[in-house]
PDB file of N, CA and C in Angstrom:
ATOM      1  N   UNK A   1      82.123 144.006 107.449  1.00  0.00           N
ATOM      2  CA  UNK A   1      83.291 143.622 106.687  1.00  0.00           C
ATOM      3  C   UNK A   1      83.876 142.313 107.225  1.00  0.00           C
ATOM      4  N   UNK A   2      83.924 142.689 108.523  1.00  0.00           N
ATOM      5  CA  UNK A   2      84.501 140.736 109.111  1.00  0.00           C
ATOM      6  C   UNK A   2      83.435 139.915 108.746  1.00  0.00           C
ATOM      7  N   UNK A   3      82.517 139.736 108.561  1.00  0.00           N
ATOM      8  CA  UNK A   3      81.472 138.812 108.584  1.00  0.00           C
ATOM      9  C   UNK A   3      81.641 138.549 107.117  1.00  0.00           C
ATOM     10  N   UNK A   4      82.209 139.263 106.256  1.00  0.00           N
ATOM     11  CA  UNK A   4      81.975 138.519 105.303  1.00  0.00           C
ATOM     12  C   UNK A   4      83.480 138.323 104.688  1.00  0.00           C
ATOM     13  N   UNK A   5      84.557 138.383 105.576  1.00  0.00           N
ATOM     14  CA  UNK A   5      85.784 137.935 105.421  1.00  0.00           C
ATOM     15  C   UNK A   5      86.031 136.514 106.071  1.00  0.00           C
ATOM     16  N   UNK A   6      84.865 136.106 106.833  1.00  0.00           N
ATOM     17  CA  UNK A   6      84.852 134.736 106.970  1.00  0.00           C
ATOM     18  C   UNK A   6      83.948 133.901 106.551  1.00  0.00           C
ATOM     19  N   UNK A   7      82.807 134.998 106.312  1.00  0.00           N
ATOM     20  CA  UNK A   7      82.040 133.751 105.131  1.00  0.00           C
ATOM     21  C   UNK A   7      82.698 132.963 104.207  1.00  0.00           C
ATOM     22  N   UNK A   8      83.604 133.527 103.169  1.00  0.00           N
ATOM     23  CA  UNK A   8      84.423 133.015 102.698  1.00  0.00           C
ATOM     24  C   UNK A   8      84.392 131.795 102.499  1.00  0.00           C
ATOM     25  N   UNK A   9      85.536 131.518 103.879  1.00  0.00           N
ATOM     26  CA  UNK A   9      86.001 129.966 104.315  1.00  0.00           C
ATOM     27  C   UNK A   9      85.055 129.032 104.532  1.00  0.00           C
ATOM     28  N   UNK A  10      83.926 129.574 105.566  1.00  0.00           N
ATOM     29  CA  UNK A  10      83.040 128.622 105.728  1.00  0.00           C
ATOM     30  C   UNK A  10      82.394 128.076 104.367  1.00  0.00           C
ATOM     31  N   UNK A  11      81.973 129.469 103.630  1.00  0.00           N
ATOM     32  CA  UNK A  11      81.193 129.193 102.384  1.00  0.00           C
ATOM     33  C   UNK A  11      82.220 127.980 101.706  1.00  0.00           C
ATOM     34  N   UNK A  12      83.566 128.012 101.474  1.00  0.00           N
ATOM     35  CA  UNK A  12      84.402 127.136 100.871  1.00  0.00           C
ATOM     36  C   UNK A  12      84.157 125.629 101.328  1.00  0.00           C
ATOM     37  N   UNK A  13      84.693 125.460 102.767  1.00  0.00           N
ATOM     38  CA  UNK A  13      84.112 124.570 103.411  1.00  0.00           C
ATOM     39  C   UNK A  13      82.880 123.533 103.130  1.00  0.00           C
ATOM     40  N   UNK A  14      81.715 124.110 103.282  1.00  0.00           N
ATOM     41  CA  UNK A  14      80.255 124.195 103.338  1.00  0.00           C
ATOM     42  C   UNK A  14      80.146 123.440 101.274  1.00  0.00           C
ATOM     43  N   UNK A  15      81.132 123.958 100.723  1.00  0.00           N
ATOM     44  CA  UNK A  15      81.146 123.797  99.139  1.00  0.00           C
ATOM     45  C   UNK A  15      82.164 122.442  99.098  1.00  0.00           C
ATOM     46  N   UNK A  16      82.654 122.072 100.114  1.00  0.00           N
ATOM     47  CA  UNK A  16      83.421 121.103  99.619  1.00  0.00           C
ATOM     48  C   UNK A  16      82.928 119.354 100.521  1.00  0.00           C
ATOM     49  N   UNK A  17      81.735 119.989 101.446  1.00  0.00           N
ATOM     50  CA  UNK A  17      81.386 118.907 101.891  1.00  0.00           C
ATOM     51  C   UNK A  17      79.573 118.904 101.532  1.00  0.00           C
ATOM     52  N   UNK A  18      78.985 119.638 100.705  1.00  0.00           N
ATOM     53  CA  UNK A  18      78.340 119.630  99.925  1.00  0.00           C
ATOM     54  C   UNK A  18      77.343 118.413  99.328  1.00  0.00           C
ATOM     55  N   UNK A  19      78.171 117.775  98.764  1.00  0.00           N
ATOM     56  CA  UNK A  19      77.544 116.233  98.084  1.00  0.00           C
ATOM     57  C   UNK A  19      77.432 115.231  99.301  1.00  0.00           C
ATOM     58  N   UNK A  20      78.143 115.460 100.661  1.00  0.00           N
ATOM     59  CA  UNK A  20      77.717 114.408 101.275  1.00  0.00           C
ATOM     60  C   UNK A  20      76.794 114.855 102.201  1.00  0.00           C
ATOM     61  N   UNK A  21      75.681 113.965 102.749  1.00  0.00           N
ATOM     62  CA  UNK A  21      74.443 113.794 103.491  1.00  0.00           C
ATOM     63  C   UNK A  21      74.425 112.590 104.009  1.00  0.00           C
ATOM     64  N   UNK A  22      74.553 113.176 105.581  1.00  0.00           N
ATOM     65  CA  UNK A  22      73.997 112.265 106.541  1.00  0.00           C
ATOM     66  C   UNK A  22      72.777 112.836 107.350  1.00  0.00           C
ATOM     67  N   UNK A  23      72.242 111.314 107.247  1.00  0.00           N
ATOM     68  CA  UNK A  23      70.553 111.786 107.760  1.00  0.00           C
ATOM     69  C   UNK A  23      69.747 112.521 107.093  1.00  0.00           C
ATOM     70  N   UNK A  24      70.163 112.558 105.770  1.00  0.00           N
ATOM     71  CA  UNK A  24      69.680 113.455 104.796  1.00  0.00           C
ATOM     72  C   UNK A  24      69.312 115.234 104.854  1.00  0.00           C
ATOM     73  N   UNK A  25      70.610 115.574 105.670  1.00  0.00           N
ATOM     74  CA  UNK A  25      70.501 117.235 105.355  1.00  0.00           C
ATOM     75  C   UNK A  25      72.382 117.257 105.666  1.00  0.00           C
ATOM     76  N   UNK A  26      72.585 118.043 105.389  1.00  0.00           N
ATOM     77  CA  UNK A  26      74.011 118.903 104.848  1.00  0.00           C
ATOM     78  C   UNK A  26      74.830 118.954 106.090  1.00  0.00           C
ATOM     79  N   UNK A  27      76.266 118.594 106.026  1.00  0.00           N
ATOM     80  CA  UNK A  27      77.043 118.652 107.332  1.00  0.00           C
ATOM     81  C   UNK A  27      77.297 120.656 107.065  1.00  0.00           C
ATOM     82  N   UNK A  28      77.352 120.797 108.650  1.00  0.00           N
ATOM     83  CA  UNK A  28      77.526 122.182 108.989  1.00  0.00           C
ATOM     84  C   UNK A  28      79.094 122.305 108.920  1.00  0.00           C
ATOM     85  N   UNK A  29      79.393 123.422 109.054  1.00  0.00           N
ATOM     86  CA  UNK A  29      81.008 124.283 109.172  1.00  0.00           C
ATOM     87  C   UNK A  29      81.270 123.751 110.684  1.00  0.00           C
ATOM     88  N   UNK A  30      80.726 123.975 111.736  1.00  0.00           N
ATOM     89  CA  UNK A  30      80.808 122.995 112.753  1.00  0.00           C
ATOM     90  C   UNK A  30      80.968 122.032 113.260  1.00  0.00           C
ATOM     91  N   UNK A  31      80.213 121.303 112.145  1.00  0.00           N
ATOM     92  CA  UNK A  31      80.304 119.863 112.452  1.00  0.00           C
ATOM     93  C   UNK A  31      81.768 118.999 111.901  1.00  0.00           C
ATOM     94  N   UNK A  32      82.245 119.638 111.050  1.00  0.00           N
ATOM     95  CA  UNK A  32      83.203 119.401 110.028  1.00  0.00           C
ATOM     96  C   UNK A  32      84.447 119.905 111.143  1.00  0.00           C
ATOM     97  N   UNK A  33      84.760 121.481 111.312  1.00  0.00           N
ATOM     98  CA  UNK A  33      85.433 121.361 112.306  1.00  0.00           C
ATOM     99  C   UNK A  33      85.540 120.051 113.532  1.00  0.00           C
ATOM    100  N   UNK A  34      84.709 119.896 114.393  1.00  0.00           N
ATOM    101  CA  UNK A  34      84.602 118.786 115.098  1.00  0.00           C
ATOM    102  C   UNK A  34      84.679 117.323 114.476  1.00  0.00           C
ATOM    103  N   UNK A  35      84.887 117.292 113.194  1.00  0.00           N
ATOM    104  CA  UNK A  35      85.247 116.213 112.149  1.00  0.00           C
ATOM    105  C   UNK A  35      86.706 116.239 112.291  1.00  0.00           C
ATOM    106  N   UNK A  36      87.437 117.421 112.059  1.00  0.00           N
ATOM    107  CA  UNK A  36      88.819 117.617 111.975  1.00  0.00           C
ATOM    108  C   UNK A  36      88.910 117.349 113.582  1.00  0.00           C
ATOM    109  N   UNK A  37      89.041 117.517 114.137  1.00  0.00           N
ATOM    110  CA  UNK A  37      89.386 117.338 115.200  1.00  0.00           C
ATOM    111  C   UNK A  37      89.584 115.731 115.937  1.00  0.00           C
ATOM    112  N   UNK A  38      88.356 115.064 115.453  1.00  0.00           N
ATOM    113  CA  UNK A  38      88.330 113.708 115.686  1.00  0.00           C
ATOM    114  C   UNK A  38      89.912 112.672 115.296  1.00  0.00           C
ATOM    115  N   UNK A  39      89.483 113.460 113.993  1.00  0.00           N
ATOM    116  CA  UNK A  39      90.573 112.780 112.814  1.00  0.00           C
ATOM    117  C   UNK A  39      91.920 113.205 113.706  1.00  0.00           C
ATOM    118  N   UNK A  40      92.285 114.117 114.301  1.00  0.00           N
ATOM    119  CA  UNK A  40      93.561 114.908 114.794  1.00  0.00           C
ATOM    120  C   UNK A  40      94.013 113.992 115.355  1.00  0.00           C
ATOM    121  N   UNK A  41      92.841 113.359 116.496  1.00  0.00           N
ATOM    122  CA  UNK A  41      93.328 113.210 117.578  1.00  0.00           C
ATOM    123  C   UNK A  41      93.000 111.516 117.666  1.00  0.00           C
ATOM    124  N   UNK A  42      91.884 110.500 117.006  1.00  0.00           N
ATOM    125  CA  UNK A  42      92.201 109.444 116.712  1.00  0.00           C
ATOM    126  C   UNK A  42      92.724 108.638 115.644  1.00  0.00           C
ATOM    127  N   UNK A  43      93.194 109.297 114.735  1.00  0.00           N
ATOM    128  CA  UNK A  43      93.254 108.765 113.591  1.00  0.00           C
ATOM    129  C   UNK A  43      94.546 109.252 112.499  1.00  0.00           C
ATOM    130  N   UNK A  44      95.510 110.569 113.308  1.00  0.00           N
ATOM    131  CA  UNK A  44      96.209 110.985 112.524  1.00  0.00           C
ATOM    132  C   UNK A  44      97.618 110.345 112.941  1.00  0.00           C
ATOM    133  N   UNK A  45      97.661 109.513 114.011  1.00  0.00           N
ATOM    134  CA  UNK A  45      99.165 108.557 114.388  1.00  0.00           C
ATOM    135  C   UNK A  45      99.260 107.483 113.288  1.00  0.00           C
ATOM    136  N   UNK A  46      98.123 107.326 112.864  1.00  0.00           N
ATOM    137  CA  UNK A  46      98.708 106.557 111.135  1.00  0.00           C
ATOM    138  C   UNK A  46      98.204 106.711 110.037  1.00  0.00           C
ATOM    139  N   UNK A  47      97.160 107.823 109.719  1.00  0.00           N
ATOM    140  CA  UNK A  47      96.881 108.524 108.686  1.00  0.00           C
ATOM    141  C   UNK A  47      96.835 109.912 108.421  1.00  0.00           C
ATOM    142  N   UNK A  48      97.421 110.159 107.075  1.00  0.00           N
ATOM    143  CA  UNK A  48      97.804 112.067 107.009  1.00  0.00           C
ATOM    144  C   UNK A  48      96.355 112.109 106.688  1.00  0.00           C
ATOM    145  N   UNK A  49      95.675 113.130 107.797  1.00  0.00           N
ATOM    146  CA  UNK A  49      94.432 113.027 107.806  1.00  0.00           C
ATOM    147  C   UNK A  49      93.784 114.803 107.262  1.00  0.00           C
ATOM    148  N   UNK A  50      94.900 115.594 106.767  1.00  0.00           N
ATOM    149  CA  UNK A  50      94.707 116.932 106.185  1.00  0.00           C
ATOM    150  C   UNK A  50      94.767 116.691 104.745  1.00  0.00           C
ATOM    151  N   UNK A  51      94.828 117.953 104.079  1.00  0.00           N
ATOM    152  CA  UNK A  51      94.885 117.712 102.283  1.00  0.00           C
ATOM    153  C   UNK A  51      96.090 117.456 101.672  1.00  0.00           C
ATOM    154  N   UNK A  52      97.458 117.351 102.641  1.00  0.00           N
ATOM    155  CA  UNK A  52      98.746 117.185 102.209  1.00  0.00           C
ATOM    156  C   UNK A  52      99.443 116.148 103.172  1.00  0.00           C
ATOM    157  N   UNK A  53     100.743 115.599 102.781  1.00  0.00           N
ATOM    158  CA  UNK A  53     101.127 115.029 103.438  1.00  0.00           C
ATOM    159  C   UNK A  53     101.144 114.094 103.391  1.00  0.00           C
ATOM    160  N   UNK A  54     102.020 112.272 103.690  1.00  0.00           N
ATOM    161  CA  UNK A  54     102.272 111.158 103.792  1.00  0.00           C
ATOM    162  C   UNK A  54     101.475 111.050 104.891  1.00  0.00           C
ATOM    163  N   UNK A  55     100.784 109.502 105.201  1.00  0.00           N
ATOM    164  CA  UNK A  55     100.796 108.876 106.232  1.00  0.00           C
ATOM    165  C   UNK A  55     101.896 108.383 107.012  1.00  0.00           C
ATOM    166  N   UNK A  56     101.784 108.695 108.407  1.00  0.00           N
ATOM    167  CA  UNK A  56     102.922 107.977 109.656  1.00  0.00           C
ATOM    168  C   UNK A  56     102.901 107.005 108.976  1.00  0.00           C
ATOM    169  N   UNK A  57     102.179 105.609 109.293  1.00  0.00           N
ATOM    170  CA  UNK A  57     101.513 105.049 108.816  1.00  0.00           C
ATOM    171  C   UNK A  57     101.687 104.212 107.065  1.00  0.00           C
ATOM    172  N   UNK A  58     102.401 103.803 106.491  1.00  0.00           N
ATOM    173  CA  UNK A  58     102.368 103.837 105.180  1.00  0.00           C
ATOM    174  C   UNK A  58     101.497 102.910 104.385  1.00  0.00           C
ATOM    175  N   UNK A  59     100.778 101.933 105.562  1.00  0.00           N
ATOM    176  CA  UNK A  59      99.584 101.092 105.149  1.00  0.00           C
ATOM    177  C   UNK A  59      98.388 102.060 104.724  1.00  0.00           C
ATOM    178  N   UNK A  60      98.394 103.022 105.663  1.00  0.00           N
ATOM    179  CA  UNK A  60      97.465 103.354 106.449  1.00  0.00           C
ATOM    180  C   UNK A  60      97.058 104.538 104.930  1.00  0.00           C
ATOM    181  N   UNK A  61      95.764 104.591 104.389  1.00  0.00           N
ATOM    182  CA  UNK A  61      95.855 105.666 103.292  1.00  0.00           C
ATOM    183  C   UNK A  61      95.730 106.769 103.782  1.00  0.00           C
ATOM    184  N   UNK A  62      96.055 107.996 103.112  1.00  0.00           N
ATOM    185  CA  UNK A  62      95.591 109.102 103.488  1.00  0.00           C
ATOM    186  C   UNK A  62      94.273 109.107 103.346  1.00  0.00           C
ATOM    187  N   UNK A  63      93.301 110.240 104.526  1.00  0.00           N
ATOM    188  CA  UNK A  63      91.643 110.399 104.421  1.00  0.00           C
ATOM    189  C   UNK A  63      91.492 111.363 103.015  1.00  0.00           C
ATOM    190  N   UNK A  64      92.369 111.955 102.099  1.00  0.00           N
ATOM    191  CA  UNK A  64      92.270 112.675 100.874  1.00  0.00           C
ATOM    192  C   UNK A  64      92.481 112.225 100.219  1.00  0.00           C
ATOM    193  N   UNK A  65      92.287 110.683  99.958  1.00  0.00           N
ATOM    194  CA  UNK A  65      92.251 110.022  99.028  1.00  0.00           C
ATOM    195  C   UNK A  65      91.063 108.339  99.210  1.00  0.00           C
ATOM    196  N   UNK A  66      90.501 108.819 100.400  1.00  0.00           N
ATOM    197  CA  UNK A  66      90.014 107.489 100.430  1.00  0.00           C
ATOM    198  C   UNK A  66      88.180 107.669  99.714  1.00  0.00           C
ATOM    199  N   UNK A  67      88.321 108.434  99.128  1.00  0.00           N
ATOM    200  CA  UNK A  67      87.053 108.650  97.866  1.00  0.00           C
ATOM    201  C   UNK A  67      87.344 108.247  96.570  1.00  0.00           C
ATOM    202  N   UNK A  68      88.745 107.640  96.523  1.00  0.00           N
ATOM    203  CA  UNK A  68      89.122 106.548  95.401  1.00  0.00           C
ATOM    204  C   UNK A  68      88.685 105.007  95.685  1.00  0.00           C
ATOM    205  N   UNK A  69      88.869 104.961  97.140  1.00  0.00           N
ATOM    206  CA  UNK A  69      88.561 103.299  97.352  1.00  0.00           C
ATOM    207  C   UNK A  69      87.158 102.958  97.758  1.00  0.00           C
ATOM    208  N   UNK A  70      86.363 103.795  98.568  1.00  0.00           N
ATOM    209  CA  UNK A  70      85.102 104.242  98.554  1.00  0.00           C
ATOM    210  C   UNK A  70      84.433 104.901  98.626  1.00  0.00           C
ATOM    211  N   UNK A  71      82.958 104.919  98.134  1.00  0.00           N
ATOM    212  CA  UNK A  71      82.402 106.083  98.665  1.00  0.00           C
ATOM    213  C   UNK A  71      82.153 106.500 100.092  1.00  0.00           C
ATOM    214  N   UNK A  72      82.384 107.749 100.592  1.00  0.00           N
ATOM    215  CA  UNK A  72      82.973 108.096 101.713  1.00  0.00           C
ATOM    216  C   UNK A  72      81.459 107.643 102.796  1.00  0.00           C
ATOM    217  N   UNK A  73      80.033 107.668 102.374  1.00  0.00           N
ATOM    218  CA  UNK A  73      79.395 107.470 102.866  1.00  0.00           C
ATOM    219  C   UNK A  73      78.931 105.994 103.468  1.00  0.00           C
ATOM    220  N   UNK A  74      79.782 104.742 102.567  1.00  0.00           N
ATOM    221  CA  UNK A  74      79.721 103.609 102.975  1.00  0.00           C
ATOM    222  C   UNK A  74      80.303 103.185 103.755  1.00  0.00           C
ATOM    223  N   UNK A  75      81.207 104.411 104.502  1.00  0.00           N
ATOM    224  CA  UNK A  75      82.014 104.238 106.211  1.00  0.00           C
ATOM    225  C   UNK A  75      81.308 104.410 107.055  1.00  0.00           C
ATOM    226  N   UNK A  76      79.733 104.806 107.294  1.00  0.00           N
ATOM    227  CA  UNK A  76      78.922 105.271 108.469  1.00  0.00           C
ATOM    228  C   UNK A  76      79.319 103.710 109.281  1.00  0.00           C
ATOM    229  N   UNK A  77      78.222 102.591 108.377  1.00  0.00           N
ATOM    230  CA  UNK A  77      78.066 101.432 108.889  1.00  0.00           C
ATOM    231  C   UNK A  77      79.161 100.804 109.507  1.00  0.00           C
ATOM    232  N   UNK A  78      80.173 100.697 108.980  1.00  0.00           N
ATOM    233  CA  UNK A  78      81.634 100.337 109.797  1.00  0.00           C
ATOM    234  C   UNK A  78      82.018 101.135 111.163  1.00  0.00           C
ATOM    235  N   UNK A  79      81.753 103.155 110.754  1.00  0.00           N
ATOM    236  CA  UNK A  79      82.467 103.247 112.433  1.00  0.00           C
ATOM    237  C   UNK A  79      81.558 103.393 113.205  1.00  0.00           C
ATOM    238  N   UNK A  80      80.040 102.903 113.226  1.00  0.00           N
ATOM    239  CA  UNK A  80      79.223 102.685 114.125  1.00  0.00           C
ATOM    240  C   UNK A  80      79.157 101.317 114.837  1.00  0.00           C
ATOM    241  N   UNK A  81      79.844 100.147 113.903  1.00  0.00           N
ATOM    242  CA  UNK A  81      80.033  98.926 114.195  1.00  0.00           C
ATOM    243  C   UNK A  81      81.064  98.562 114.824  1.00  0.00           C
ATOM    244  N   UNK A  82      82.615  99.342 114.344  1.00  0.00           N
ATOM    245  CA  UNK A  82      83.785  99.129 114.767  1.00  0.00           C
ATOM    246  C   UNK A  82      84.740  98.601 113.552  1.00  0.00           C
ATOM    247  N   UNK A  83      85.353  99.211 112.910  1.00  0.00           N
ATOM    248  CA  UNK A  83      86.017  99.027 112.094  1.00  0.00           C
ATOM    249  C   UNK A  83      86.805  98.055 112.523  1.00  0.00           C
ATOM    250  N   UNK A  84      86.878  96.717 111.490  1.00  0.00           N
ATOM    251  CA  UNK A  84      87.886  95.693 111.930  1.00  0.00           C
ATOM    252  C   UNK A  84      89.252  95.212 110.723  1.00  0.00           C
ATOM    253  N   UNK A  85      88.769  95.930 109.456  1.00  0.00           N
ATOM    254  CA  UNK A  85      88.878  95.773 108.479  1.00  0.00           C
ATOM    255  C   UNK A  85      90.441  97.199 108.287  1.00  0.00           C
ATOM    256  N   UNK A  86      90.383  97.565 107.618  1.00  0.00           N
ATOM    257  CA  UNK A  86      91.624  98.399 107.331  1.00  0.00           C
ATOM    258  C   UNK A  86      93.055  97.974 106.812  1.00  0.00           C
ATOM    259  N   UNK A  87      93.862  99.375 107.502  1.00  0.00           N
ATOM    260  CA  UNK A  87      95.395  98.744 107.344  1.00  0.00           C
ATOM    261  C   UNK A  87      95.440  97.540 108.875  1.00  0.00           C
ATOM    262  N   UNK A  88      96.492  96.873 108.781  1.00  0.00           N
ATOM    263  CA  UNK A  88      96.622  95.716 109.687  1.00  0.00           C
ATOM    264  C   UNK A  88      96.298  96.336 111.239  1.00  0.00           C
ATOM    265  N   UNK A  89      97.304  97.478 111.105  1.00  0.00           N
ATOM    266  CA  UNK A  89      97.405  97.683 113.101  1.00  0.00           C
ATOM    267  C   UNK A  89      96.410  98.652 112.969  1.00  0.00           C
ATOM    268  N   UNK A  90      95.377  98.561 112.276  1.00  0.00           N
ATOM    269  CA  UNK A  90      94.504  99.432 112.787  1.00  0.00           C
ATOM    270  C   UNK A  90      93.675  99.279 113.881  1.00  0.00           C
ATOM    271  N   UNK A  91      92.872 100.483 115.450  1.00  0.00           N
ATOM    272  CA  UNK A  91      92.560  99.677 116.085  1.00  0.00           C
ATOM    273  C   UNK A  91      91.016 100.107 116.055  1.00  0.00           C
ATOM    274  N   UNK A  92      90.291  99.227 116.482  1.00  0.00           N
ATOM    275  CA  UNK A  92      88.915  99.136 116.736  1.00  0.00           C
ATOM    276  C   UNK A  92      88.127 100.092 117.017  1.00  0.00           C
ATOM    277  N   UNK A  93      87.791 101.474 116.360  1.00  0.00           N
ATOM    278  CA  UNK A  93      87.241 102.033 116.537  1.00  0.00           C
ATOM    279  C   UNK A  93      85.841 102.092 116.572  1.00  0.00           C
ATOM    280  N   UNK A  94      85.088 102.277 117.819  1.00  0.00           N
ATOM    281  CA  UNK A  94      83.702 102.646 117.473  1.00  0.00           C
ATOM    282  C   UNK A  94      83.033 104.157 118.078  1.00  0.00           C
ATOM    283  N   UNK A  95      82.284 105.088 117.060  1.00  0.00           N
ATOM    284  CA  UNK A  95      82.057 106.040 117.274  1.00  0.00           C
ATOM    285  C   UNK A  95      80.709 106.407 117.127  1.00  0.00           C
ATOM    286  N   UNK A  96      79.968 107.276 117.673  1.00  0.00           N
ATOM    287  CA  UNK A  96      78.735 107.772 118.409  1.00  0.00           C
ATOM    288  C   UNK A  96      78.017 108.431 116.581  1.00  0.00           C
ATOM    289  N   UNK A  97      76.414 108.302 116.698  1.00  0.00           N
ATOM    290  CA  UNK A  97      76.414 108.861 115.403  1.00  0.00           C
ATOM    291  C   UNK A  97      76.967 110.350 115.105  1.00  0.00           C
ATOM    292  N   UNK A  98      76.495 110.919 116.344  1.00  0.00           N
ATOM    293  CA  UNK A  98      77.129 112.240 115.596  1.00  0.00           C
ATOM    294  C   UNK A  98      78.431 112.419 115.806  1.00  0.00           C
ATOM    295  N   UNK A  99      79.262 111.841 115.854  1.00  0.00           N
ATOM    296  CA  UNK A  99      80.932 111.525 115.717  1.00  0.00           C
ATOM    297  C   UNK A  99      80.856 111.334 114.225  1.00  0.00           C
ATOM    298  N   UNK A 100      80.403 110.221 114.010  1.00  0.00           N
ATOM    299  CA  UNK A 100      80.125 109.935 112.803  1.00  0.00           C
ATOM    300  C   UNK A 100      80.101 110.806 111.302  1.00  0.00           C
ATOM    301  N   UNK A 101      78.940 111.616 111.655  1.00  0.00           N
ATOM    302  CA  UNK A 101      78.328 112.549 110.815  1.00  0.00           C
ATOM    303  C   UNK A 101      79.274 113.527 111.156  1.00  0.00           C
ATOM    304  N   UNK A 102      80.011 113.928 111.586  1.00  0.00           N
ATOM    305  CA  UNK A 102      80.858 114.894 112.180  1.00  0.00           C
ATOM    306  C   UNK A 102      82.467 114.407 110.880  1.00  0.00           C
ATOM    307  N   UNK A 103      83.118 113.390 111.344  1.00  0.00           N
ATOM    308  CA  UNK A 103      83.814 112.528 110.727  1.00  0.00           C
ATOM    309  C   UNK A 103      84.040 112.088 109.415  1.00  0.00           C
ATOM    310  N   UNK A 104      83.227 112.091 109.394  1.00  0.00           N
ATOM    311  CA  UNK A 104      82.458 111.905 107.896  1.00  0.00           C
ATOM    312  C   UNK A 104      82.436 112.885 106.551  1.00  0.00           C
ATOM    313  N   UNK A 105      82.081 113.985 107.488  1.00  0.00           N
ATOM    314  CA  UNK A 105      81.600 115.380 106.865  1.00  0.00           C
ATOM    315  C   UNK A 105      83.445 115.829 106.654  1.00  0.00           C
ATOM    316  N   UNK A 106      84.056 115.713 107.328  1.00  0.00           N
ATOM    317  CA  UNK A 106      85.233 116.308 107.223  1.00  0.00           C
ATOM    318  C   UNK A 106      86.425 115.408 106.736  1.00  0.00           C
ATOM    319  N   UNK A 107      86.145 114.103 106.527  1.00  0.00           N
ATOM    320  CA  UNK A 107      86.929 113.448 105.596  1.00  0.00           C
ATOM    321  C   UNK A 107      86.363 114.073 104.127  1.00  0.00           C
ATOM    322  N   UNK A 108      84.790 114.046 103.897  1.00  0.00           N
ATOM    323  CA  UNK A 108      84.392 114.409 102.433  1.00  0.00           C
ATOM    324  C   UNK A 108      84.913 115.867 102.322  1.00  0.00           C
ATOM    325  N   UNK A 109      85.086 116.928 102.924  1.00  0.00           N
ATOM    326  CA  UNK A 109      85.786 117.774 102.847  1.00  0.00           C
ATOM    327  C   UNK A 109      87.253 118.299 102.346  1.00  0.00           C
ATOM    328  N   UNK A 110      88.109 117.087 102.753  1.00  0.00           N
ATOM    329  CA  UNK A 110      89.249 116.990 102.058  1.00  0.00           C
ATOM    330  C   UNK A 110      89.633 116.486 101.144  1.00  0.00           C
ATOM    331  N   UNK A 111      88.274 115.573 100.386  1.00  0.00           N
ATOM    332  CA  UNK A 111      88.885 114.890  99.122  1.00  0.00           C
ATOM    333  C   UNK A 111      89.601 115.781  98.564  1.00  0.00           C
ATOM    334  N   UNK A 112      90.487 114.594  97.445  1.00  0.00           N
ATOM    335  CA  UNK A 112      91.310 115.537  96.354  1.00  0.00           C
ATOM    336  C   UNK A 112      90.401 115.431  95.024  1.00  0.00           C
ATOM    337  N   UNK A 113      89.503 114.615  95.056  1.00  0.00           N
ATOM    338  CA  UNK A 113      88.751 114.293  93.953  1.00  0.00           C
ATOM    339  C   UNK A 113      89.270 114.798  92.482  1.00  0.00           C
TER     340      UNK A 113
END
């Protein structure tokens, strides 16, 4: 009965990051967690980086909406390079691939699409 009171979520999860592929196979429930987490902790002092909420930040877009300005997969190349581009005070991030794919997976997760 627990096991499938949390399939659930994951299954939800797993359904909402779905369409995106890195390295060409499917971000895990794991990896996505460790996606959220990234986002928590570099990236949420100036972007509302959950499914609700303003940005600190008001340059700065929310990550649940940035599948309006691109496709979420044409960010690999930037945060492997170092993002220089953004809102103004944004700072130089560069991150490991599987940060990346991690990151990635859990921004496509929260679109509002």
């Amino acid at each position: 009965m627990r096991a499938l009171l949390l399939a659930a979520p994951i299954t939800a999860l797993m359904a909402c990051a779905s369409d995106f592929k890195a390295d060409q196979t499917s971000v895990t429930a794991a990896e996505i967690s460790s996606g959220r987490m990234i986002a928590e902790n570099k990236c949420a002092a100036c972007h509302a980086v959950g499914v609700t909420g303003d940005s600190p930040f008001r340059e700065a877009p929310p990550f649940r909406i940035l599948s309006e300005r691109y496709p979420i997969n044409s960010l690999e190349e930037a945060l492997a390079e170092g993002i220089v581009t953004g809102h103004p005070a944004m700072p130089e991030w560069i991150f490991e691939p599987f940060e990346i794919r991690e990151l990635l997976g859990y921004i496509e997760s929260v679109q509002s699409k």
